[in-house]
C-alpha atoms as a PDB file:
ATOM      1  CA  UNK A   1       0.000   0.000   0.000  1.00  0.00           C
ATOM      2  CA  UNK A   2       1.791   3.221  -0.934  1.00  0.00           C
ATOM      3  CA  UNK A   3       0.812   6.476   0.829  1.00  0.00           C
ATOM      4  CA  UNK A   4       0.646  10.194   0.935  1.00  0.00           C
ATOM      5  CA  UNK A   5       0.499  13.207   3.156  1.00  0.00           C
ATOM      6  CA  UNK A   6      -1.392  14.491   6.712  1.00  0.00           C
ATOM      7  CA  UNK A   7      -1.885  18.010   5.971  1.00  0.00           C
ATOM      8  CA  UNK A   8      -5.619  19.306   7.067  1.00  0.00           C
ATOM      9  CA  UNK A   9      -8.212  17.786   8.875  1.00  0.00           C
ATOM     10  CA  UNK A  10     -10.948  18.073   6.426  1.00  0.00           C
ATOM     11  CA  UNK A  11     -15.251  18.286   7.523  1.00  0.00           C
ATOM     12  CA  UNK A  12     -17.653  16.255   7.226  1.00  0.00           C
ATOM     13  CA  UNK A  13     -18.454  15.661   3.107  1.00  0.00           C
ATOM     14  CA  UNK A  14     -15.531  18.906   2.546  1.00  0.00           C
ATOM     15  CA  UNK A  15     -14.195  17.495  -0.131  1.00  0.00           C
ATOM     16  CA  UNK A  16     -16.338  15.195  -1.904  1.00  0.00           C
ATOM     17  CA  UNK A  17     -16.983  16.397  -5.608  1.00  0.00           C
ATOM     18  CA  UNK A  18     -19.308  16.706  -7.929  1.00  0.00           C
ATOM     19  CA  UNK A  19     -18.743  15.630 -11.883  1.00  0.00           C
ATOM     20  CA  UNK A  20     -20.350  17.442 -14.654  1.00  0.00           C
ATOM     21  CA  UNK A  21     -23.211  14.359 -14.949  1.00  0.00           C
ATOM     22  CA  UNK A  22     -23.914  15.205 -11.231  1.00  0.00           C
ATOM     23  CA  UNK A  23     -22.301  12.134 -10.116  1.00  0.00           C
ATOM     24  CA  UNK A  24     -20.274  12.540  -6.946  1.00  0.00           C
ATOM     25  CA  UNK A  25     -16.962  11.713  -6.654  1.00  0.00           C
ATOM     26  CA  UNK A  26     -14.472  11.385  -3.652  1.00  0.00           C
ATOM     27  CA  UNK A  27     -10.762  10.226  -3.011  1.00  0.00           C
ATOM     28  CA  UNK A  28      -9.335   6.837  -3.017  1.00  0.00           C
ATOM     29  CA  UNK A  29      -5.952   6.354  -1.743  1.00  0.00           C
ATOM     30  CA  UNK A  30      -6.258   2.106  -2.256  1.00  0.00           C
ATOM     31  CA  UNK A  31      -8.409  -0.216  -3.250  1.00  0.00           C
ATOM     32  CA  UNK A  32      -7.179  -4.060  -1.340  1.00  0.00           C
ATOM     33  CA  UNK A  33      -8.733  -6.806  -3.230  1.00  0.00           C
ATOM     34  CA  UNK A  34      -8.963 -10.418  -1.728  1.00  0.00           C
ATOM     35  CA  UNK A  35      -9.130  -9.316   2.227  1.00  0.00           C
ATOM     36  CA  UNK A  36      -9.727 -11.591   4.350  1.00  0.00           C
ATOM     37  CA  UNK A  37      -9.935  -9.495   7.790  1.00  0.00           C
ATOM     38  CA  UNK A  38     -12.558  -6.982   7.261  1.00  0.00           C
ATOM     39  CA  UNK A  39     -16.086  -8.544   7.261  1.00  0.00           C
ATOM     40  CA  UNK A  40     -16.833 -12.249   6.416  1.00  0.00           C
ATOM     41  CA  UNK A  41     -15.900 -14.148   2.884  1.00  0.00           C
ATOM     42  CA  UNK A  42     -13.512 -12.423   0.503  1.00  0.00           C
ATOM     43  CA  UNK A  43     -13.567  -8.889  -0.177  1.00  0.00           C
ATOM     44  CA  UNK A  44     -12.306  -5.614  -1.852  1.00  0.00           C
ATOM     45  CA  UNK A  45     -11.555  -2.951   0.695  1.00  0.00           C
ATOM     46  CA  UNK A  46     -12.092   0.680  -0.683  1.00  0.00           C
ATOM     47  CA  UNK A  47      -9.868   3.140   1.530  1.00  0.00           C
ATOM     48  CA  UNK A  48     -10.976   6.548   1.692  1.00  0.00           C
ATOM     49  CA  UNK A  49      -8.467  10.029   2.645  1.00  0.00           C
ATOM     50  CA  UNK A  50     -10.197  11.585   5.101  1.00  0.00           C
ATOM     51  CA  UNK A  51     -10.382  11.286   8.365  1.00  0.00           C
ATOM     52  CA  UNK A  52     -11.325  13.722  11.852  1.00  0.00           C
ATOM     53  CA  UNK A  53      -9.105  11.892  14.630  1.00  0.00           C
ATOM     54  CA  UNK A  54      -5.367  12.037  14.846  1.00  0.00           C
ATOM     55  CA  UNK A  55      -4.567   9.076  16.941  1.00  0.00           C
ATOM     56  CA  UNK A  56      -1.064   9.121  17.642  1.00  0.00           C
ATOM     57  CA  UNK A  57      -0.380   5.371  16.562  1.00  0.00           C
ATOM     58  CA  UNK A  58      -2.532   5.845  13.469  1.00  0.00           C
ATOM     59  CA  UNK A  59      -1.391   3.218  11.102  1.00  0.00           C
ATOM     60  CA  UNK A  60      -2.069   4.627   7.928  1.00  0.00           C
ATOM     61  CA  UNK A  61      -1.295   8.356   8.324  1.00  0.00           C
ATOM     62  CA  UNK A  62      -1.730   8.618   4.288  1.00  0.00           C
ATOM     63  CA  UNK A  63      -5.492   8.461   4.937  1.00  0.00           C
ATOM     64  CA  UNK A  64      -5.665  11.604   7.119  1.00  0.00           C
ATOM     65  CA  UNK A  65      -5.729  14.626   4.400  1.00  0.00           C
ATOM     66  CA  UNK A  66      -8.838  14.215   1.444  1.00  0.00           C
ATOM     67  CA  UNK A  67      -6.669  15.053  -1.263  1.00  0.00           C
ATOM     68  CA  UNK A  68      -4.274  13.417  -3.488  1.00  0.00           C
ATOM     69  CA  UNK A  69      -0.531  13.694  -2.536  1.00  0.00           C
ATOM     70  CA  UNK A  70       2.728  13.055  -3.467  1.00  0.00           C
ATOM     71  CA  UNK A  71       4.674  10.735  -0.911  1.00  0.00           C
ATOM     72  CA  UNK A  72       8.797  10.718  -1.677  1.00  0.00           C
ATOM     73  CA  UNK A  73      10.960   7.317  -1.337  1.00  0.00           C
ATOM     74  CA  UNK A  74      14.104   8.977  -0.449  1.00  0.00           C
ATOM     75  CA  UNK A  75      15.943   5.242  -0.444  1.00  0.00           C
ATOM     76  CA  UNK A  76      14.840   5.149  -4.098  1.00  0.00           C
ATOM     77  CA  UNK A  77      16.362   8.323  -5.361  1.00  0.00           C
ATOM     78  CA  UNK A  78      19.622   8.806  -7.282  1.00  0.00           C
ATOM     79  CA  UNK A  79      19.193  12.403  -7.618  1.00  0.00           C
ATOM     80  CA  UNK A  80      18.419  12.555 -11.604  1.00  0.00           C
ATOM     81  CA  UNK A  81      16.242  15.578 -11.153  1.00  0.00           C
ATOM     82  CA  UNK A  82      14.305  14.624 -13.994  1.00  0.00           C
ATOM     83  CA  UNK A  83      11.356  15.444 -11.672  1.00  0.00           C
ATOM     84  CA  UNK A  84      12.618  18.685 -11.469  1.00  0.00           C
ATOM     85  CA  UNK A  85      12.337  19.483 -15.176  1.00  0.00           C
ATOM     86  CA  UNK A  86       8.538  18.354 -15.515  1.00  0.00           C
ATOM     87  CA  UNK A  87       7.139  20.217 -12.461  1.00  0.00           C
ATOM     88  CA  UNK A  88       5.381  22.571 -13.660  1.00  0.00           C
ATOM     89  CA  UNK A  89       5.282  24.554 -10.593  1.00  0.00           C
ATOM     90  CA  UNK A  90       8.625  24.512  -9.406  1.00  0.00           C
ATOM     91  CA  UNK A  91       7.525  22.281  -6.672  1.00  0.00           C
ATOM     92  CA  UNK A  92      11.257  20.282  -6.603  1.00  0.00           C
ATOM     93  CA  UNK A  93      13.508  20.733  -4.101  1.00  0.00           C
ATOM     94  CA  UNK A  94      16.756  19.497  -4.322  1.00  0.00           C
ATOM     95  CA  UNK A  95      17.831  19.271  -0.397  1.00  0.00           C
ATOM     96  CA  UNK A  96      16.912  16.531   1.919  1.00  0.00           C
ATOM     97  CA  UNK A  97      13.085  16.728   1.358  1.00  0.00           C
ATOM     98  CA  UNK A  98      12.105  16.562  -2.615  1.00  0.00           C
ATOM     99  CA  UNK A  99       8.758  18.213  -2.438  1.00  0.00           C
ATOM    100  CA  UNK A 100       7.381  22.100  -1.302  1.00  0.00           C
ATOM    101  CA  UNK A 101       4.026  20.975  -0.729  1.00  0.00           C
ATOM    102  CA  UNK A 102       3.264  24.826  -0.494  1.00  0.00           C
ATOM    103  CA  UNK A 103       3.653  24.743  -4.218  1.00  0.00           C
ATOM    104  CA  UNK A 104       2.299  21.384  -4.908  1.00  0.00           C
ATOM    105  CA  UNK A 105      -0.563  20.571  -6.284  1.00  0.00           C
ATOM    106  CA  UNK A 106      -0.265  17.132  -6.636  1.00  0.00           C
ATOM    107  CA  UNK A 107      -0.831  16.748 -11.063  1.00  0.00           C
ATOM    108  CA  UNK A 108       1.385  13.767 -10.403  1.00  0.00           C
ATOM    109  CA  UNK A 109       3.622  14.964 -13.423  1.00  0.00           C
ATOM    110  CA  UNK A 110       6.566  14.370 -11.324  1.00  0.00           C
ATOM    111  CA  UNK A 111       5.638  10.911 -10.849  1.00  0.00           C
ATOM    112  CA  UNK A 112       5.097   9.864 -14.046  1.00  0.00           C
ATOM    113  CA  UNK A 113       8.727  11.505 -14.564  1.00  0.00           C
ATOM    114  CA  UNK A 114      10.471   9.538 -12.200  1.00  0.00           C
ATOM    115  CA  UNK A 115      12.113   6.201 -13.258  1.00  0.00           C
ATOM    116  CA  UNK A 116      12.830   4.751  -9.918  1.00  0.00           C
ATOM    117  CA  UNK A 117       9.219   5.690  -8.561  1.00  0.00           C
ATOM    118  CA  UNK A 118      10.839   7.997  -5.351  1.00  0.00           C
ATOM    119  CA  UNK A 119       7.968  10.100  -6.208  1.00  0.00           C
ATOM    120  CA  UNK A 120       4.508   8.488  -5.818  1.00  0.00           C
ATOM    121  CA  UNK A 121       1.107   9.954  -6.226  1.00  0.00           C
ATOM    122  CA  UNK A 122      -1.458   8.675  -3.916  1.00  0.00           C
ATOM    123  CA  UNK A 123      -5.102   9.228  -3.765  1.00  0.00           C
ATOM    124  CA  UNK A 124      -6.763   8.774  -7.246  1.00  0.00           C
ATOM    125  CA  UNK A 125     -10.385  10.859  -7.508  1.00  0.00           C
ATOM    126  CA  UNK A 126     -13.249   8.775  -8.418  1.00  0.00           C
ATOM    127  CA  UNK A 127     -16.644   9.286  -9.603  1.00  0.00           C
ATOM    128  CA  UNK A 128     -19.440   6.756  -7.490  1.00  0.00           C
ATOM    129  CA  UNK A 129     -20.628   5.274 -10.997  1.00  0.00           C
ATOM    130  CA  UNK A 130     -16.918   4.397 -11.889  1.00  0.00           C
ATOM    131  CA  UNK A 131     -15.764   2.793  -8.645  1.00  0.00           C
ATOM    132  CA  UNK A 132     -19.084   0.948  -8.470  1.00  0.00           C
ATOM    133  CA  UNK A 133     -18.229  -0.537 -12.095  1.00  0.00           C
ATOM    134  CA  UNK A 134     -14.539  -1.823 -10.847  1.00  0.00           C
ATOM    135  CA  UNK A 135     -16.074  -3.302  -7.773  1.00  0.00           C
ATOM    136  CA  UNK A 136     -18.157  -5.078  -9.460  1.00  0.00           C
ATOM    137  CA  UNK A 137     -15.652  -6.887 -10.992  1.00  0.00           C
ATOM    138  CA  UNK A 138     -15.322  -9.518  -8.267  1.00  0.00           C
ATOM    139  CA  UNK A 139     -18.441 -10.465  -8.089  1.00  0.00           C
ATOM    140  CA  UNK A 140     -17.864 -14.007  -8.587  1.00  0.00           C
ATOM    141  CA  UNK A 141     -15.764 -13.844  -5.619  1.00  0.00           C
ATOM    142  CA  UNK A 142     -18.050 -12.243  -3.417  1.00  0.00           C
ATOM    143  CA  UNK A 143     -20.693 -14.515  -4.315  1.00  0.00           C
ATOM    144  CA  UNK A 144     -18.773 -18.129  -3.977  1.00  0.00           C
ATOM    145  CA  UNK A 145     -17.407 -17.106  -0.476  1.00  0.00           C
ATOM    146  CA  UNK A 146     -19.850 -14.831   1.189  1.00  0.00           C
ATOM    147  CA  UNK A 147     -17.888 -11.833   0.890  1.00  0.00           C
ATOM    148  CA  UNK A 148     -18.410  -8.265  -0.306  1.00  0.00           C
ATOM    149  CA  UNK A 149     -17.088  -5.082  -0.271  1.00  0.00           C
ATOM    150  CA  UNK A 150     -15.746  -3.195   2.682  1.00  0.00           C
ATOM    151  CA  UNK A 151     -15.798   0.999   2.927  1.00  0.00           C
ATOM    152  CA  UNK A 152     -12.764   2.100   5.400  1.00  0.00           C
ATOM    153  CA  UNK A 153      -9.963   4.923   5.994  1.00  0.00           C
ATOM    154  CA  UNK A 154      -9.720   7.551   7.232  1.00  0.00           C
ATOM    155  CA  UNK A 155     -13.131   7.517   7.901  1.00  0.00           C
ATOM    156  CA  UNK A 156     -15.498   6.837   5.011  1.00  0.00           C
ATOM    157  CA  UNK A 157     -18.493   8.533   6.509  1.00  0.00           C
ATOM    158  CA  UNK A 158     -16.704  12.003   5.925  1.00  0.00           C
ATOM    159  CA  UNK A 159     -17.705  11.076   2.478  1.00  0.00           C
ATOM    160  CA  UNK A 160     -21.421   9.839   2.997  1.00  0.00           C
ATOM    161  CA  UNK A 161     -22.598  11.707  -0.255  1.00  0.00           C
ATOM    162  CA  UNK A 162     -20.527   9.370  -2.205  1.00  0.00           C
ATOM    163  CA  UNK A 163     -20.892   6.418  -0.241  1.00  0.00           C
ATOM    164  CA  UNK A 164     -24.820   7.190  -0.607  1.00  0.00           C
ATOM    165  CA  UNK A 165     -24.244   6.722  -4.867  1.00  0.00           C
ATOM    166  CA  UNK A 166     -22.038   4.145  -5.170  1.00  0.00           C
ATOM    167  CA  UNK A 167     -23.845   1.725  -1.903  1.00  0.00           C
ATOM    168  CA  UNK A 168     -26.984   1.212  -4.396  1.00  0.00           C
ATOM    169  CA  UNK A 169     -25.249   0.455  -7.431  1.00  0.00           C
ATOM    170  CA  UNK A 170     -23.804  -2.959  -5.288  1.00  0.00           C
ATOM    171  CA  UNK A 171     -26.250  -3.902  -3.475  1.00  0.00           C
ATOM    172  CA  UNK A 172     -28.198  -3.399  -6.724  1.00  0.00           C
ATOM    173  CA  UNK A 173     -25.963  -6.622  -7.419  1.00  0.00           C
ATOM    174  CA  UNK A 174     -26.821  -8.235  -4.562  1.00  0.00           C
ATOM    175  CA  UNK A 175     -23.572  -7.263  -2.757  1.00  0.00           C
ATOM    176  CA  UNK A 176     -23.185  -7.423   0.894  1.00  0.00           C
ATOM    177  CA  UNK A 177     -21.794  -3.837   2.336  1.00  0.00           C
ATOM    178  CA  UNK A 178     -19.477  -3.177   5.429  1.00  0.00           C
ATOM    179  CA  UNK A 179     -18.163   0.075   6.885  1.00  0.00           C
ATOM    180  CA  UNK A 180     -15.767   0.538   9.114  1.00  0.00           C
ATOM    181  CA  UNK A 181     -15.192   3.650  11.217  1.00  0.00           C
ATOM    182  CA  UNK A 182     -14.343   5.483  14.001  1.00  0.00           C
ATOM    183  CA  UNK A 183     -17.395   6.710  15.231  1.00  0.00           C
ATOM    184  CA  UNK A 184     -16.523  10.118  14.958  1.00  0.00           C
ATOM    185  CA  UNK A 185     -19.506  11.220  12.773  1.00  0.00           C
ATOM    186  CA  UNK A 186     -22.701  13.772  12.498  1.00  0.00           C
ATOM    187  CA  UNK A 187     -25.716  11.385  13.512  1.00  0.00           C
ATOM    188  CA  UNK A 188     -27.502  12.815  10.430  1.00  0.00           C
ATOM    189  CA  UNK A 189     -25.466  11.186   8.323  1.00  0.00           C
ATOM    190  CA  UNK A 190     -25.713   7.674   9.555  1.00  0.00           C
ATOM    191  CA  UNK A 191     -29.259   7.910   9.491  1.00  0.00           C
ATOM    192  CA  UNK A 192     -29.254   8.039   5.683  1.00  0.00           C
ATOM    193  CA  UNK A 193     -26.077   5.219   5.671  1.00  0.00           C
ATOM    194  CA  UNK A 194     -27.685   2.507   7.598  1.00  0.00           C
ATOM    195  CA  UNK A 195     -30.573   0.912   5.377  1.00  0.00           C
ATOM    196  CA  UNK A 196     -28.314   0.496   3.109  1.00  0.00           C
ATOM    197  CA  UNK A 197     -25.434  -1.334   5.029  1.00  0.00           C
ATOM    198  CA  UNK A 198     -25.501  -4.616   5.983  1.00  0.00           C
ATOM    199  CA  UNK A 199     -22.067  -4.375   8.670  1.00  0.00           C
ATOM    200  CA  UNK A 200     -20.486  -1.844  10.520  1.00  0.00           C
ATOM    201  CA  UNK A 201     -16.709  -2.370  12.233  1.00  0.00           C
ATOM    202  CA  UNK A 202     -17.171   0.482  14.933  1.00  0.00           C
ATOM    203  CA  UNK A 203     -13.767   0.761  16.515  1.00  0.00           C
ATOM    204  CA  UNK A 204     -13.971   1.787  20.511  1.00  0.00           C
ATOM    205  CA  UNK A 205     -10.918   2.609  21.364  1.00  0.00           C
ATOM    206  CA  UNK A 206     -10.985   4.363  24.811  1.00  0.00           C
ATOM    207  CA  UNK A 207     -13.093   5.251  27.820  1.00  0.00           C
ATOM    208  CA  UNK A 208     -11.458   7.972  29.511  1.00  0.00           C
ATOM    209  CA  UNK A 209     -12.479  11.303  27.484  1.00  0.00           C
ATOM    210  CA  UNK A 210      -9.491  12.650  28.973  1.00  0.00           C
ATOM    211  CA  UNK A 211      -7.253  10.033  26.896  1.00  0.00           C
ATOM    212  CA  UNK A 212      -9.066  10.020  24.645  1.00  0.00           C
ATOM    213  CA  UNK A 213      -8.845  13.812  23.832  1.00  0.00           C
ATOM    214  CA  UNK A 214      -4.924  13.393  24.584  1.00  0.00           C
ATOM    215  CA  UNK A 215      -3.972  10.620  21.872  1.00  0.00           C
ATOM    216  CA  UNK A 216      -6.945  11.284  19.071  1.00  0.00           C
ATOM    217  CA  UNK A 217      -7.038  14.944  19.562  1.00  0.00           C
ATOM    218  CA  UNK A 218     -11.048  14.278  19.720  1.00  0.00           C
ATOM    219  CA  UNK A 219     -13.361  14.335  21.916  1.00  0.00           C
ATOM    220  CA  UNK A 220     -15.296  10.508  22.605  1.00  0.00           C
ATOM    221  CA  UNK A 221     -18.538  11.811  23.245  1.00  0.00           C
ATOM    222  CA  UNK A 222     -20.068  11.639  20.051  1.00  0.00           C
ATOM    223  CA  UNK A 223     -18.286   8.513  19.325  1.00  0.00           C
ATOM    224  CA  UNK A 224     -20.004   6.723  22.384  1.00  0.00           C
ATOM    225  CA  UNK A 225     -23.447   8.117  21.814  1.00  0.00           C
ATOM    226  CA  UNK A 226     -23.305   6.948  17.914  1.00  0.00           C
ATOM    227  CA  UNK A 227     -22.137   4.021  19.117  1.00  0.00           C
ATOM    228  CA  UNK A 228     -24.983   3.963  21.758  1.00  0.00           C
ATOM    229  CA  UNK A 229     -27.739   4.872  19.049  1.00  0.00           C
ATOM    230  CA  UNK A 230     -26.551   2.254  16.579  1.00  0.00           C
ATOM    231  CA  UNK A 231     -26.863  -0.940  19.572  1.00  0.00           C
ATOM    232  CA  UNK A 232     -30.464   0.453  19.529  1.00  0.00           C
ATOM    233  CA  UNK A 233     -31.227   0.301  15.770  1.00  0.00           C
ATOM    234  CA  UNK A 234     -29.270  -1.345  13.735  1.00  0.00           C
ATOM    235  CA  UNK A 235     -28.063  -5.279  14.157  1.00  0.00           C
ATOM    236  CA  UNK A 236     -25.152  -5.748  12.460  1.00  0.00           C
ATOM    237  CA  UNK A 237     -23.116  -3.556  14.540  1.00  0.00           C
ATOM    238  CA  UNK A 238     -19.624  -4.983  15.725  1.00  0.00           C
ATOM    239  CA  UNK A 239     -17.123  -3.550  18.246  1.00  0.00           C
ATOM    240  CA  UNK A 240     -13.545  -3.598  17.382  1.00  0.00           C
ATOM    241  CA  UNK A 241     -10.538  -2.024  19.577  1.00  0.00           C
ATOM    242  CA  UNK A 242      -7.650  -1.389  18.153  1.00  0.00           C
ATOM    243  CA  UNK A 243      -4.868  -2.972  21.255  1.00  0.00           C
ATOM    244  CA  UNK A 244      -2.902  -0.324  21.382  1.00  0.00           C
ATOM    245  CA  UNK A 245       0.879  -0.788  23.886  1.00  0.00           C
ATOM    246  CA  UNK A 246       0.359   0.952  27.509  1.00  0.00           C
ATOM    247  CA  UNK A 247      -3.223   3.261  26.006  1.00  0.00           C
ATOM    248  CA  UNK A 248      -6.245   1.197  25.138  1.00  0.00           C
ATOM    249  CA  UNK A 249      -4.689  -2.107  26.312  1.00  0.00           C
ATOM    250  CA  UNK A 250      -4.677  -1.366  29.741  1.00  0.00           C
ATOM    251  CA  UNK A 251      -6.717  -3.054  32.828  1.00  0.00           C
ATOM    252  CA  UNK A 252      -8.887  -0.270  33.393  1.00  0.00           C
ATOM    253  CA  UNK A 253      -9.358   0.528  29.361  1.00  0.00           C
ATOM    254  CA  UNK A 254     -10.544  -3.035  28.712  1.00  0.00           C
ATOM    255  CA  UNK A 255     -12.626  -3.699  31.535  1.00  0.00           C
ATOM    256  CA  UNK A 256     -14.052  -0.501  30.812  1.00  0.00           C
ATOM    257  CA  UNK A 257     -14.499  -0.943  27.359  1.00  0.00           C
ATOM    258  CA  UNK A 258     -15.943  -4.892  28.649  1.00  0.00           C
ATOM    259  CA  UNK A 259     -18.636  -2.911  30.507  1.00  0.00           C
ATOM    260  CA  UNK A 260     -19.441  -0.291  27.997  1.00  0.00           C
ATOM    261  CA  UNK A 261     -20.506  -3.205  25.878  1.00  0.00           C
ATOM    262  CA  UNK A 262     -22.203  -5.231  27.987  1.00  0.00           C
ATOM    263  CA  UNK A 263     -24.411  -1.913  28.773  1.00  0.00           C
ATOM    264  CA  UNK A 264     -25.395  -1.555  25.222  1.00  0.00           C
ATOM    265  CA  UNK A 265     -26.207  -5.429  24.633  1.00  0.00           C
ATOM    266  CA  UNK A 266     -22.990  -6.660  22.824  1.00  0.00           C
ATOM    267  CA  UNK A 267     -21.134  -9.876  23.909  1.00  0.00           C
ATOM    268  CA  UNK A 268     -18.267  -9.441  21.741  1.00  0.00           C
ATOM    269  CA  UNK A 269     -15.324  -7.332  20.306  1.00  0.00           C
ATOM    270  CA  UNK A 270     -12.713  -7.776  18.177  1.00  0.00           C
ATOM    271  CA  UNK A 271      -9.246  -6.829  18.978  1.00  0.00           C
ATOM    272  CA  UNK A 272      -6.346  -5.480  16.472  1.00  0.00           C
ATOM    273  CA  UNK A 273      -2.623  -6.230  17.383  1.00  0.00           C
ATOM    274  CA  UNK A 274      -0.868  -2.862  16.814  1.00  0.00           C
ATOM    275  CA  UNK A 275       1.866  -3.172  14.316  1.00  0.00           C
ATOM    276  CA  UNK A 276       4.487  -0.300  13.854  1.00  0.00           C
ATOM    277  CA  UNK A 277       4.112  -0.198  10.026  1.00  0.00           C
ATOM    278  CA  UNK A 278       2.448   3.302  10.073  1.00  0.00           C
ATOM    279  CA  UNK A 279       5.752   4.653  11.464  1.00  0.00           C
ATOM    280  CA  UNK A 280       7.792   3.711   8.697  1.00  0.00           C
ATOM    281  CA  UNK A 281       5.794   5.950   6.277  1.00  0.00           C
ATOM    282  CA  UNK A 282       6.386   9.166   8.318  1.00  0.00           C
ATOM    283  CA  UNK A 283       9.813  10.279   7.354  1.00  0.00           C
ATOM    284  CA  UNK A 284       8.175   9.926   3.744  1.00  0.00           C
ATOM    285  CA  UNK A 285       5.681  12.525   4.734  1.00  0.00           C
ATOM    286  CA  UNK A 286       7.657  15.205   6.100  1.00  0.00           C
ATOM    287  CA  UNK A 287       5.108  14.264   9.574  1.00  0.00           C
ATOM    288  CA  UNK A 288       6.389  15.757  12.610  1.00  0.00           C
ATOM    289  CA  UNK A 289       4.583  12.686  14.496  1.00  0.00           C
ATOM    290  CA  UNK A 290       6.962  10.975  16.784  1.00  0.00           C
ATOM    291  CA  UNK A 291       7.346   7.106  15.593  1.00  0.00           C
ATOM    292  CA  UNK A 292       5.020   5.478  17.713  1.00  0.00           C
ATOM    293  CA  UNK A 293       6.973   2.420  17.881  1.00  0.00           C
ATOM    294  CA  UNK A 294       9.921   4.192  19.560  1.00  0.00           C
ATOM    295  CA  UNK A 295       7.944   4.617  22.540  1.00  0.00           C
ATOM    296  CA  UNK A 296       5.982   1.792  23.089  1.00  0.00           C
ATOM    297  CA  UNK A 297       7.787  -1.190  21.910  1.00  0.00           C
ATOM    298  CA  UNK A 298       6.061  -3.949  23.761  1.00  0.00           C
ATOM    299  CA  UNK A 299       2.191  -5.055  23.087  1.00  0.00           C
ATOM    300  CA  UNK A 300      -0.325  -6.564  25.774  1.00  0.00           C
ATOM    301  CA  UNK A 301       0.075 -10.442  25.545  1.00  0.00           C
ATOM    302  CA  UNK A 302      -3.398 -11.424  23.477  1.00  0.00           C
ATOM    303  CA  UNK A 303      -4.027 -14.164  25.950  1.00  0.00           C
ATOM    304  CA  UNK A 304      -3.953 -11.492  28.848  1.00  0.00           C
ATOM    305  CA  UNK A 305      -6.616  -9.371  26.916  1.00  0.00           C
ATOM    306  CA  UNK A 306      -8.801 -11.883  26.415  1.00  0.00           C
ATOM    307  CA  UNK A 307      -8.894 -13.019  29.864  1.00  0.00           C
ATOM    308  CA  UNK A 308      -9.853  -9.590  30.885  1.00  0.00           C
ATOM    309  CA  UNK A 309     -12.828  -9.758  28.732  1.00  0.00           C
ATOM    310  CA  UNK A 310     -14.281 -13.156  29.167  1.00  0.00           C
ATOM    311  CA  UNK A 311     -13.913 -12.371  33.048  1.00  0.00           C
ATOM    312  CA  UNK A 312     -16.254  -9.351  32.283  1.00  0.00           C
ATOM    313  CA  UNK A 313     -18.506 -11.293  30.027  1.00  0.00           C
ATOM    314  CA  UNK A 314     -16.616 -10.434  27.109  1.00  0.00           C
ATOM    315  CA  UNK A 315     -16.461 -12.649  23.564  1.00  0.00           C
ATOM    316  CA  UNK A 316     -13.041 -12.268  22.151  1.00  0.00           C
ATOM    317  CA  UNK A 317     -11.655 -12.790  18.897  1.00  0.00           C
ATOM    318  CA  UNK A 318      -7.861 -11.348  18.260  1.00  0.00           C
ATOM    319  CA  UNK A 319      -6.579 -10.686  14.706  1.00  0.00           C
ATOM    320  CA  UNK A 320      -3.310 -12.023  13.853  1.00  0.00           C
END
């Protein structure tokens, strides 16, 4: 999965467009085909840019800004500057970073003029009736293993106007529709989304609003009553926490988190290992987000976590 920038924060539906048919259209920045980890059977997994929270272990900080951006492989650059001759606005630096995203605009002309791809372009803009069209390409798939297709991030309800176009065209084809998110969303919106979706991945990641605030830089209260109005209405709604070294893996977090659950009639979550590979792509991105990794080297042992929730009441299943 290549990547791009974290430069703005973006609102709700800010940068979703509109094509000349009247078809909206919204960033893509990869589209995963043949996952096996996000919903049942085999499916394609549409990643949105976009995305309200800035957790400070995000994993894919590419998905944070809504618009395409270049992402520079230093280790893959032997200083040709060939990139330098097709900008067309002088965007090229030739010192330790390669790009003044001031000037960019991201064309991608200097990636198509670099032979050892340093320079990558991520996000690609699609229209709803185009994306619908290549998803339905693995149909066959879907339909032999139970699968579908999966809508995640960032967080794909910033984009609900698209995500309200291209939904129909699939399920049109009998295609079974997951979304996975945050929580951090306008009610309103949801409200439109959920007829229409047959799973939602709602990650809870911590209790405390205190901690929360500190390592999202959002508040949880909207999160929790979303979550709260979903248990109410909608069936196919499954926790998820994302186990996160010495912040949502602790004692108090998970049981918690156990008892949150239990209070709005779940018996289960699912639990994501953290993995450091988000920290890897921040040097790429000019970020000035410490590496994660660095500070919290060593993850809750699974088996711990689990008994922590099955003591509370808690159905566990851990992602490898």
């Amino acid at each position: 999965m290549e990547f791009g920038m974290s430069r703005s924060h973006g609102l709700h539906n800010m940068e979703t467009g509109v094509t000349p048919t009247g078809a909206v259209s919204a960033v893509v920045f990869d589209i995963q085909r043949f996952s096996l980890h996000d919903g049942p059977g085999i499916r394609t997994t549409v990643f949105l840019k976009g995305c309200p929270l800035r957790c400070v272990w995000c994993q894919n900080p590419e998905s944070n800004g809504m618009q395409p951006e270049i992402a520079f492989y230093r280790e893959r650059c032997v200083r040709c500057f060939d990139c330098k001759a097709i900008c067309p606005r002088g965007a090229i630096l030739s010192g330790e970073w390669r790009v003044d995203y001031d000037r960019c605009n991201a064309c991608g002309e200097c990636c198509t003029g670099c032979r050892q791809q340093a320079l990558v372009l991520v996000g690609k803009r699609w229209d709803s009736a185009s994306l619908a069209r290549e998803l339905i390409k693995d149909l066959d798939f879907y339909r032999d293993s139970g699968g579908g297709v999966t809508f995640s991030g960032g967080e794909p309800m910033m984009q609900v106007d698209f995500l309200m176009q291209v939904i129909p065209n699939l399920r049109a084809r009998g295609i079974h529709i997951n979304l996975e998110t945050s929580g951090a969303f306008p009610w309103s919106a949801m409200e439109q989304l959920m007829e229409m979706t047959d799973l939602i991945y709602f990650d809870v990641k911590l209790m405390d609003p205190v901690l929360h605030l500190t390592h999202t830089r959002s508040d949880n209260r909207m999160i929790h009553d979303n979550f709260r109005r979903l248990s109410q209405g909608f069936r196919g709604l499954q926790p998820r926490m994302p186990l996160i070294p010495g912040i949502t893996d602790t004692e108090r977090n998970l049981i918690e988190t156990a008892r949150f659950l239990k209070t709005n009639g779940h018996k289960s979550i699912h639990c994501l290992p953290y993995h450091s590979f988000g920290d890897a792509k921040l040097a790429r991105i000019q970020s000035n987000r410490e590496p994660f990794g660095k500070r919290n080297p060593v993850a809750a042992d699974p088996q711990w976590v689990t008994a922590i929730f099955e003591k509370e009441g808690i159905d566990v299943v851990i992602y490898r």
